[in-house]
Protein backbone atom coordinates (compact mmCIF):
# COMPACT_ATOMS: atom_id res chain seq x y z
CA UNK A 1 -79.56 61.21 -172.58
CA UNK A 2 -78.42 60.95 -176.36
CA UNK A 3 -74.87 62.66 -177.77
CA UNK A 4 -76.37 65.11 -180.59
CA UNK A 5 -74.89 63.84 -183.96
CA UNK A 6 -73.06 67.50 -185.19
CA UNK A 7 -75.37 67.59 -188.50
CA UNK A 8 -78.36 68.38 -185.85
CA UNK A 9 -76.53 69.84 -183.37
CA UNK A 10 -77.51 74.31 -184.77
CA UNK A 11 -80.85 72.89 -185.48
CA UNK A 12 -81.49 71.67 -182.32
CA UNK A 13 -80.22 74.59 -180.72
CA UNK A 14 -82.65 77.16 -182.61
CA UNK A 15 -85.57 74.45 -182.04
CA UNK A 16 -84.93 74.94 -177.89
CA UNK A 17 -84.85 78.57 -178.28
CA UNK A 18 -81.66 78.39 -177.27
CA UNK A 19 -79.20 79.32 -180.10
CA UNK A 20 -76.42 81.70 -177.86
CA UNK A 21 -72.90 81.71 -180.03
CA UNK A 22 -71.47 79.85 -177.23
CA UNK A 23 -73.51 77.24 -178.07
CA UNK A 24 -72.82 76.48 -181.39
CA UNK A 25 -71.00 73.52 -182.89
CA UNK A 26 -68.48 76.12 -184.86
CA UNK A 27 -67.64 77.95 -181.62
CA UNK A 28 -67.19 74.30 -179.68
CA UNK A 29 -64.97 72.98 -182.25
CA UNK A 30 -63.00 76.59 -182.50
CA UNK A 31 -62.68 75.96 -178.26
CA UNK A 32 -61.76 72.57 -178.83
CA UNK A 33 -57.79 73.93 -180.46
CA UNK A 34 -57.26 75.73 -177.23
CA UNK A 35 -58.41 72.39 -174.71
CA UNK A 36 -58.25 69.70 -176.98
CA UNK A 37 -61.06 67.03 -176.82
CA UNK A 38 -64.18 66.02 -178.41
CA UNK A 39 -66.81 68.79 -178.81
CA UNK A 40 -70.28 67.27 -177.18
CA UNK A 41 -73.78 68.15 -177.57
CA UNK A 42 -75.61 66.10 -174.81
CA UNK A 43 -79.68 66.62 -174.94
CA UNK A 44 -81.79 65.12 -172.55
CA UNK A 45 -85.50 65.63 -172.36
CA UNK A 46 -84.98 69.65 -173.67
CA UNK A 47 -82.32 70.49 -171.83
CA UNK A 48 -78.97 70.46 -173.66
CA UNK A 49 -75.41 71.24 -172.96
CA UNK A 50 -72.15 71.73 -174.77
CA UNK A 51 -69.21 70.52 -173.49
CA UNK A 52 -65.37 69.06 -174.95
CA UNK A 53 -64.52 65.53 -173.14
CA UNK A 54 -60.71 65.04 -172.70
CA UNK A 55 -58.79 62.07 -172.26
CA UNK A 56 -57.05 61.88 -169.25
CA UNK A 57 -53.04 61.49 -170.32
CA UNK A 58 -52.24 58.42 -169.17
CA UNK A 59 -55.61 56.63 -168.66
CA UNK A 60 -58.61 55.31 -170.24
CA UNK A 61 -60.56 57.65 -168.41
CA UNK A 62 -61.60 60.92 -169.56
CA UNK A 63 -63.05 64.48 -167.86
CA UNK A 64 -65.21 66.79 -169.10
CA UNK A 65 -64.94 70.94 -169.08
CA UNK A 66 -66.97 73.86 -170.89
CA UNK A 67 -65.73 75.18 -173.57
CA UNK A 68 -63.52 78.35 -173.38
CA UNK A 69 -66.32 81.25 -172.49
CA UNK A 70 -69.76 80.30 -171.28
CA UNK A 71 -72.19 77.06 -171.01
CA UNK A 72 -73.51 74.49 -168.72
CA UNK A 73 -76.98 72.71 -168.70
CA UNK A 74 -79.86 74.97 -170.48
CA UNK A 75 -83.42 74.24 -170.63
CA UNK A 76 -86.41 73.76 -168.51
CA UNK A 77 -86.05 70.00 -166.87
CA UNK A 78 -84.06 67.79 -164.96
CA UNK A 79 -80.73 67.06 -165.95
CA UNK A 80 -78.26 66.27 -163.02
CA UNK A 81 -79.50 62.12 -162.90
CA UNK A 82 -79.59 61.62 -166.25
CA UNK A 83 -75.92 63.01 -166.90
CA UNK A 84 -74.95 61.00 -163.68
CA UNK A 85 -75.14 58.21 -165.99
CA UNK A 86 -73.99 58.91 -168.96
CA UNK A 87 -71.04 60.06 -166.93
CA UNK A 88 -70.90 56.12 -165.41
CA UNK A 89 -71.18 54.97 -169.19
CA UNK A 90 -68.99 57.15 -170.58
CA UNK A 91 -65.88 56.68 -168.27
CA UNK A 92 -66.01 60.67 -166.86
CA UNK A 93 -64.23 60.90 -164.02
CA UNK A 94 -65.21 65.00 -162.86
CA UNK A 95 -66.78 67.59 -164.68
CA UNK A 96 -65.80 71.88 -164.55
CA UNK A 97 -68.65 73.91 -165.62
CA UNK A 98 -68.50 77.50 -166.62
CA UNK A 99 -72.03 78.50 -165.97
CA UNK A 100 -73.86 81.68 -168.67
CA UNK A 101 -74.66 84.33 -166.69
CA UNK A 102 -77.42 85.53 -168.90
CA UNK A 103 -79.25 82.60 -169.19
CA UNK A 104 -78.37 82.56 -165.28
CA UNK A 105 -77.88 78.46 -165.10
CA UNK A 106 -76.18 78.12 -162.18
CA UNK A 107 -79.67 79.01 -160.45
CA UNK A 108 -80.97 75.39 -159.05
CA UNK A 109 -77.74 73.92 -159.61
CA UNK A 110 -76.71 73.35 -155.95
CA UNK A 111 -72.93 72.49 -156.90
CA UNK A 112 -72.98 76.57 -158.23
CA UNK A 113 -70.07 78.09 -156.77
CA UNK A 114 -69.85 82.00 -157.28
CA UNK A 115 -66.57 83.34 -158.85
CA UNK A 116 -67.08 86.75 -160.25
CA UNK A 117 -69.17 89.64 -161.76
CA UNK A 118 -69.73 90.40 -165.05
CA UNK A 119 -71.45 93.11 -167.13
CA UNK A 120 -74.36 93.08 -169.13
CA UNK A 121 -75.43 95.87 -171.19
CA UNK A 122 -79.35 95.96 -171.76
CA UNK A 123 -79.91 97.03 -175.34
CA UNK A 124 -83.13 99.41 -175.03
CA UNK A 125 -83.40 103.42 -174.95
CA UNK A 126 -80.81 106.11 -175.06
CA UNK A 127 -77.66 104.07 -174.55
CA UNK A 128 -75.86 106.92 -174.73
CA UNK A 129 -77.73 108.87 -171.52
CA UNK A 130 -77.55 105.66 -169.88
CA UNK A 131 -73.49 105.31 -169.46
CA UNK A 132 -71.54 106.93 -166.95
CA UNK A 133 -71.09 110.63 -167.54
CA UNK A 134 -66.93 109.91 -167.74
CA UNK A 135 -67.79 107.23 -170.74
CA UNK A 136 -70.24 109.75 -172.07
CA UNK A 137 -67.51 112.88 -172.67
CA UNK A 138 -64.85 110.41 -173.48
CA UNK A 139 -67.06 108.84 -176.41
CA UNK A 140 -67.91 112.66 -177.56
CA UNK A 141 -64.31 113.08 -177.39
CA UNK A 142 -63.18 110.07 -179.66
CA UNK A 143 -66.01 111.82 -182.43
CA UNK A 144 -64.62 115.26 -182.15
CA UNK A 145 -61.38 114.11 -183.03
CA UNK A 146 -62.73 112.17 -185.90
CA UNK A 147 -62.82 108.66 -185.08
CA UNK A 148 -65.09 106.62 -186.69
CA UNK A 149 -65.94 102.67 -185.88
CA UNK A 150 -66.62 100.03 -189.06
CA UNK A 151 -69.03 96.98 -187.90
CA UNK A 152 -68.31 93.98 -190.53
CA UNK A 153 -70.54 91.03 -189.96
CA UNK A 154 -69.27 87.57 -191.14
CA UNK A 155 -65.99 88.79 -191.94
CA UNK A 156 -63.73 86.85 -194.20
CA UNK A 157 -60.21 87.91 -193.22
CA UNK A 158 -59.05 88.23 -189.59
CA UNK A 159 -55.68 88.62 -189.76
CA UNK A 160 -55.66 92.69 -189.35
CA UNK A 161 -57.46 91.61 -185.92
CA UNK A 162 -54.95 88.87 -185.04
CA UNK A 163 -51.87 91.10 -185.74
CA UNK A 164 -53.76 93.93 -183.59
CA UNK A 165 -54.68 91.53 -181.34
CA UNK A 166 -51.52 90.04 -180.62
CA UNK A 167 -49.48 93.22 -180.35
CA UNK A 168 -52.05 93.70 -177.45
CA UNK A 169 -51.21 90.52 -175.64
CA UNK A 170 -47.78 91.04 -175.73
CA UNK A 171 -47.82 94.83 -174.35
CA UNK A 172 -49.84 93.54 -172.16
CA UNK A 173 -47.42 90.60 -171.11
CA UNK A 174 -50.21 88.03 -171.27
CA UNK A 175 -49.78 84.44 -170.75
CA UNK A 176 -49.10 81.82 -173.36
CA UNK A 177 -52.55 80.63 -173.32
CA UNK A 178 -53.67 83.85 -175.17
CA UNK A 179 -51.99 83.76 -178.03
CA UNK A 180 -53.63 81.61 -179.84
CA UNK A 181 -52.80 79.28 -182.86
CA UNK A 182 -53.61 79.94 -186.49
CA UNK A 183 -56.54 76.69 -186.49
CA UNK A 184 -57.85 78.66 -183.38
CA UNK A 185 -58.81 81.86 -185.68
CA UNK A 186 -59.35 79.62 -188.77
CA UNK A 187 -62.12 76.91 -186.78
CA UNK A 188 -63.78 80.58 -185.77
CA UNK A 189 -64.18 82.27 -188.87
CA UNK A 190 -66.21 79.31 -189.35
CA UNK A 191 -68.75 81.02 -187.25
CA UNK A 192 -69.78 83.04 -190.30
CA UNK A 193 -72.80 85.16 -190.24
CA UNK A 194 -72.92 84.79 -186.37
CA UNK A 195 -68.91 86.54 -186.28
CA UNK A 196 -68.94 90.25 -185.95
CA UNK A 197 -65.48 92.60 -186.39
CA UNK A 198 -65.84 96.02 -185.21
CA UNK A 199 -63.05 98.34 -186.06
CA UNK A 200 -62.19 101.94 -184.73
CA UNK A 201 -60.14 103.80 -187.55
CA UNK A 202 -58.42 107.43 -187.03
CA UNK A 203 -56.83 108.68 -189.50
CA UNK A 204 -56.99 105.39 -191.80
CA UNK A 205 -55.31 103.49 -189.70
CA UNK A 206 -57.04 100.73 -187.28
CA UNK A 207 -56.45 101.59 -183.75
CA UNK A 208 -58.75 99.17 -181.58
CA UNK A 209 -60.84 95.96 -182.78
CA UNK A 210 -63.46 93.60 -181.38
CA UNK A 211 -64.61 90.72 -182.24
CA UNK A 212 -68.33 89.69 -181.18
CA UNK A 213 -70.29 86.89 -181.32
CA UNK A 214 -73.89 87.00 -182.28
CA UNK A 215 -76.72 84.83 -180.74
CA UNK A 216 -80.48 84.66 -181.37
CA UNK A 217 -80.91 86.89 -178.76
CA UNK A 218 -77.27 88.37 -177.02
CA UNK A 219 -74.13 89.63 -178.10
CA UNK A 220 -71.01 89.01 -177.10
CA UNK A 221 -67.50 90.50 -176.50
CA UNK A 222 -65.06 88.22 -176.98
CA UNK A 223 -61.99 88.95 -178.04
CA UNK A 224 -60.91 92.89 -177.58
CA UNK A 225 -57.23 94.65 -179.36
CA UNK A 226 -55.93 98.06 -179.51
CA UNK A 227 -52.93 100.04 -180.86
CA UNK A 228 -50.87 102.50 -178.02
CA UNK A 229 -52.45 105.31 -179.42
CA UNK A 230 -56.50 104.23 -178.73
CA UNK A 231 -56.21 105.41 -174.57
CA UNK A 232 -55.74 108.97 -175.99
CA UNK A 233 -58.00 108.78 -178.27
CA UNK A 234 -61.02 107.08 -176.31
CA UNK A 235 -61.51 104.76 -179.19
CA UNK A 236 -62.02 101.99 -176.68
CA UNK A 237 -65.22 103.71 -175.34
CA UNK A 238 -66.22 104.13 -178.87
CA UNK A 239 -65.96 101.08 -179.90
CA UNK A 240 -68.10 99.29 -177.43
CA UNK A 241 -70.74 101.76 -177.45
CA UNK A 242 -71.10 101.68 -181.01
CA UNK A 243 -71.11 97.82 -180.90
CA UNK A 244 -73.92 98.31 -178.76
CA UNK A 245 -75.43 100.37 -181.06
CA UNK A 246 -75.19 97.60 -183.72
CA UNK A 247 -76.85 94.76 -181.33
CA UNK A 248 -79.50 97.62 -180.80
CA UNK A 249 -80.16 97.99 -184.34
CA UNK A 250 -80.28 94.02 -185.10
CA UNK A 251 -83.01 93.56 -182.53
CA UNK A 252 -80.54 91.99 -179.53
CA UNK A 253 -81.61 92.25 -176.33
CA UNK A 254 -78.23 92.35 -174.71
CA UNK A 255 -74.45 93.36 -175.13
CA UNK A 256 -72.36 90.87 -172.88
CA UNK A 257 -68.99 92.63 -171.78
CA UNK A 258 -67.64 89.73 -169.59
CA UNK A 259 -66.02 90.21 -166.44
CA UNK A 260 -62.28 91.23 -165.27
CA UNK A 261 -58.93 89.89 -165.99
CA UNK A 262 -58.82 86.55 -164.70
CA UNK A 263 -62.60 86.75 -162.93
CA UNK A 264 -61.51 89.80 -160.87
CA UNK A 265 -63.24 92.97 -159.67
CA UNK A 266 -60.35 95.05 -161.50
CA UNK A 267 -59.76 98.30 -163.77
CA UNK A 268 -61.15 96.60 -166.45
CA UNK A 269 -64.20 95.05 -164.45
CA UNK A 270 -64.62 98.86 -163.33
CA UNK A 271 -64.13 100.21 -167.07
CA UNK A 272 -66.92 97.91 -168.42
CA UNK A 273 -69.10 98.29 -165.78
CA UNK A 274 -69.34 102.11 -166.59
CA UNK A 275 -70.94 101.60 -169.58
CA UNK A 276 -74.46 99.40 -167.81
CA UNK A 277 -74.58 100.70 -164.59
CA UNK A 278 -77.37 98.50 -163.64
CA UNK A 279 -76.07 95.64 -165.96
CA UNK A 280 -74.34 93.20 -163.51
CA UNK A 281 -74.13 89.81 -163.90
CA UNK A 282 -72.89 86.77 -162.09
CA UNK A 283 -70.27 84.28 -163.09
CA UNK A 284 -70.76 81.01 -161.33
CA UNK A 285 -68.82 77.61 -161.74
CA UNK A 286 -69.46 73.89 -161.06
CA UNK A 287 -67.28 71.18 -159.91
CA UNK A 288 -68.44 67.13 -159.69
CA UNK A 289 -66.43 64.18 -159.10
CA UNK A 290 -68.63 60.97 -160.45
CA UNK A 291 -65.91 58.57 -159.95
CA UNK A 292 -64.10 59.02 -156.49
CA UNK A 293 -61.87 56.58 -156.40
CA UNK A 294 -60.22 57.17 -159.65
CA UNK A 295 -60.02 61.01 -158.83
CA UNK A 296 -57.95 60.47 -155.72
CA UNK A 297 -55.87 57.88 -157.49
CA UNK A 298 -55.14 60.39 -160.27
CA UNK A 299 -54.41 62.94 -157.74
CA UNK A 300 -51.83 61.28 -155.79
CA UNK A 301 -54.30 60.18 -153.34
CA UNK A 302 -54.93 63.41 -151.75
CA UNK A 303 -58.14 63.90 -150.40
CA UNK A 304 -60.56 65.48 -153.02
CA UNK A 305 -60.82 69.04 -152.10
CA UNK A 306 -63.01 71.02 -154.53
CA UNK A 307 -62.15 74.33 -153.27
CA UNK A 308 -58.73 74.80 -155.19
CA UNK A 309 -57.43 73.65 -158.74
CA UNK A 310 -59.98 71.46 -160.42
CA UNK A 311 -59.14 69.05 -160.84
CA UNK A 312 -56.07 68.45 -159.13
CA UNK A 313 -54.72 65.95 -161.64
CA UNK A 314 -54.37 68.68 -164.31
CA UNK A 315 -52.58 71.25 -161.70
């Protein structure tokens, strides 16, 4: 198993066939402000996987997690052994995977725990006809009263989405974790081409935003905003099935929505799903200890009990 130097790490990526925005050394590094560590590429025999290892505070050991969004082992091969290893080598006490439900990892993987749906929008035929019939009127609606949605790829200023965005998280009382820091949005507009900002705009004014990421073959919601007024005005709806219309027309195969608020079967869960009835998808993580000893040590000696926080250290 060899670390990826970062200079290969795209190409290696689009060699594989496996390209997805969550992949990418941009979006790692961008991930890397929010849990801060050392953005990995591990490859082994075709099969690669991002991840960020963290030092342990405290320690010469260090852990390793997924970046913020989706990942885990990809490719055709064995993996598990040879990471084993490296894990030994590398000092890595445990490891917390966030598996991609499209490129549905977590199959084979018998440390796959299940944690949640999410929605996946197959970009083929009338997308329109295929949504709910409550989605359908409200989209019609959001038209009739003359809203209008604005796709700019690569964008070079964020900062009408972060102030959107931020008023959002704040109505919506949202935890510290989500507001995130000015390197956060600068390390992403390093994305470039592969960044997408959608904007819905009624009467000149921007009343909901998106902000999608763009594989080689899926996009991505990731990061959602809107002003009090967008409910009324179903710019929401609009929005996303006009982003879908975008993927569509750039030869995607799918529109990701992601789950619920915090991985639940909620309002949102339900408002997403309306839109790809058939589209669910399954959110699955993974949780390894490779060094035992040291886990319980760091955990205050409890016994190691993968069902809860993981890991315990970092409760």
């Amino acid at each position: 198993m060899r670390e990826v130097p970062a200079a290969e790490w795209d190409d290696l990526l689009a060699q594989l066939g496996c390209a997805d925005a969550y992949l990418l050394h941009a979006y790692v590094e961008a991930s890397c402000v929010l849990d801060p560590g050392e953005p990995v590429l591990l490859e082994d025999d075709g099969v690669v996987m991002t991840c960020i290892v963290r030092a342990i505070p405290g320690t010469d050991a260090y852990d390793v997690t997924t970046p913020y969004g989706y990942g885990g082992p990809v490719g055709n091969g064995g993996f598990q052994q040879a990471y084993e290893r490296w894990c030994g080598e590398r000092g890595i006490v445990s490891t917390f995977l966030r598996f991609h439900p499209l490129f549905e990892n977590y199959r084979g993987a018998p440390y796959a725990t299940y944690a949640s749906p999410t929605v996946g929008w197959p970009l083929e035929g009338d997308l329109l006809a295929g949504m709910h019939g409550k989605h359908r009127n409200v989209v019609r609606k959001a038209k009739k009263v003359g809203v209008t949605v604005e796709a700019t790829p690569a964008p070079d200023d964020l900062s009408a989405f972060v102030s959107l965005y931020e008023q959002t998280m704040r109505r919506q009382d949202a935890a510290g974790y989500y507001f995130f820091s000015p390197d956060y949005w600068e390390r992403l507009s390093a994305l470039l081409d592969r960044l997408v900002r959608l904007d819905a705009v009624a009467e000149g004014e921007i009343v909901a935003s998106a902000l999608c990421l763009r594989g080689d073959r899926w996009l991505h919601y990731h990061l959602g905003a809107t002003a009090d007024s967008a409910r009324d005005l179903g710019a929401s709806n609009l929005l996303l099935y006009e982003a879908a219309r975008w993927g569509q027309g750039q030869g995607l195969e799918e529109f990701h929505l992601g789950g619920g608020a915090g991985a639940k079967e909620d309002s949102l869960f339900s408002f997403k799903q309306r839109f790809s009835r058939e589209g669910r998808r399954e959110f699955w993580v993974g949780k390894l200890v490779h060094d035992e000893e040291a886990y319980r040590r760091l955990s205050g000696g409890a016994d190691i009990d993968i069902a809860g926080f993981f890991p315990a250290y970092r409760a």
